[in-house]
Protein backbone atom coordinates (compact mmCIF):
# COMPACT_ATOMS: atom_id res chain seq x y z
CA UNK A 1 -45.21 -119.02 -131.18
CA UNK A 2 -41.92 -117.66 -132.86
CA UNK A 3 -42.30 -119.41 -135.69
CA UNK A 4 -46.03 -118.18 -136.39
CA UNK A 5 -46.61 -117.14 -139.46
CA UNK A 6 -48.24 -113.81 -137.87
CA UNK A 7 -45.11 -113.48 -135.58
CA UNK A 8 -43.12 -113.77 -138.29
CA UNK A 9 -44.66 -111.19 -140.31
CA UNK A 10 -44.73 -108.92 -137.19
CA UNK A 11 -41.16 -109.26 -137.10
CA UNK A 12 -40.31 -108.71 -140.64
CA UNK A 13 -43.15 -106.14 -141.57
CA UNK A 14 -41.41 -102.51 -142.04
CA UNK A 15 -44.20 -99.36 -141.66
CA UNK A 16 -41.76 -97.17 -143.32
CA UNK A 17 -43.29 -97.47 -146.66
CA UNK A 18 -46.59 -97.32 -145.30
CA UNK A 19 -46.07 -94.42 -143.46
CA UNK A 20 -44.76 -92.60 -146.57
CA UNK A 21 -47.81 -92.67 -148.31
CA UNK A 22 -49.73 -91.44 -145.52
CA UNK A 23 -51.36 -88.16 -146.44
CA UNK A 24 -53.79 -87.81 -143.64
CA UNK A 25 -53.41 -85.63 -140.33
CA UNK A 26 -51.07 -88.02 -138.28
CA UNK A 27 -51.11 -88.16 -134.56
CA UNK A 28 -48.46 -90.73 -133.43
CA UNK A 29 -48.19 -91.50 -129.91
CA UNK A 30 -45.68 -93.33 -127.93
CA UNK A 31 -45.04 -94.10 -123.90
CA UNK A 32 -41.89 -93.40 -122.51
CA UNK A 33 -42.22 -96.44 -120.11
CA UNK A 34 -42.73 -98.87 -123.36
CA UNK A 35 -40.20 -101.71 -123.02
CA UNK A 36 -40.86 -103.11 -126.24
CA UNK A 37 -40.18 -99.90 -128.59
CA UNK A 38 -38.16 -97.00 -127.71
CA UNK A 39 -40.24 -93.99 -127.72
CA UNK A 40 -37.98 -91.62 -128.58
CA UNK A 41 -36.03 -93.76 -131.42
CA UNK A 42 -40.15 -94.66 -132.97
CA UNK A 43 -41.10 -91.20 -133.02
CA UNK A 44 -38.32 -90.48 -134.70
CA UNK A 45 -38.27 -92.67 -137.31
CA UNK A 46 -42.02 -92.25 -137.89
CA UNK A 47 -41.55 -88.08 -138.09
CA UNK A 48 -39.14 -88.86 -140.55
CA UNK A 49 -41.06 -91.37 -143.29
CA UNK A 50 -44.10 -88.80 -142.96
CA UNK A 51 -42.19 -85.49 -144.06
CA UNK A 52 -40.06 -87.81 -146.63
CA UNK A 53 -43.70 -88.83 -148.17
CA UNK A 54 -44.44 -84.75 -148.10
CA UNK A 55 -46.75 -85.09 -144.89
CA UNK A 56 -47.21 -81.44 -143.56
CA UNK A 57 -49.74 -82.59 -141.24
CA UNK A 58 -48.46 -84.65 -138.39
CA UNK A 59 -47.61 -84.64 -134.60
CA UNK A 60 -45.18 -87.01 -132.46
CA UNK A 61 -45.48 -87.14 -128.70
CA UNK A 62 -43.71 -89.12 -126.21
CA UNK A 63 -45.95 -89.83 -123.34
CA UNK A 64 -44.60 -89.06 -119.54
CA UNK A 65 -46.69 -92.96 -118.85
């Protein structure tokens, strides 16, 4: 499975960009009990890319589940 070409592009794929282009109302969520992404470190990074596209319009919550 590791060598999947969709696991592969899971692991290489960067939202960043994505997320920069993003001029929609954003509402990112993320669980603090997640053990694959660290919420707080995510929500970060997401917060970021969306006001360094110019996104005025967003909201990051860590979940308490």
């Amino acid at each position: 499975m590791m060598v999947s070409p969709w696991f592969r592009f899971y692991l290489d794929y960067d939202p960043l960009p994505a997320l920069q282009k993003i001029a929609c109302p954003v509402l990112a969520l993320n669980g603090e009990k997640d053990l694959q992404v660290s919420s707080k470190e995510n929500l970060a990074k997401i917060q970021k890319a969306l006001q360094d596209g110019g996104n005025k319009d967003f909201q990051t919550t860590e979940c308490p589940v």
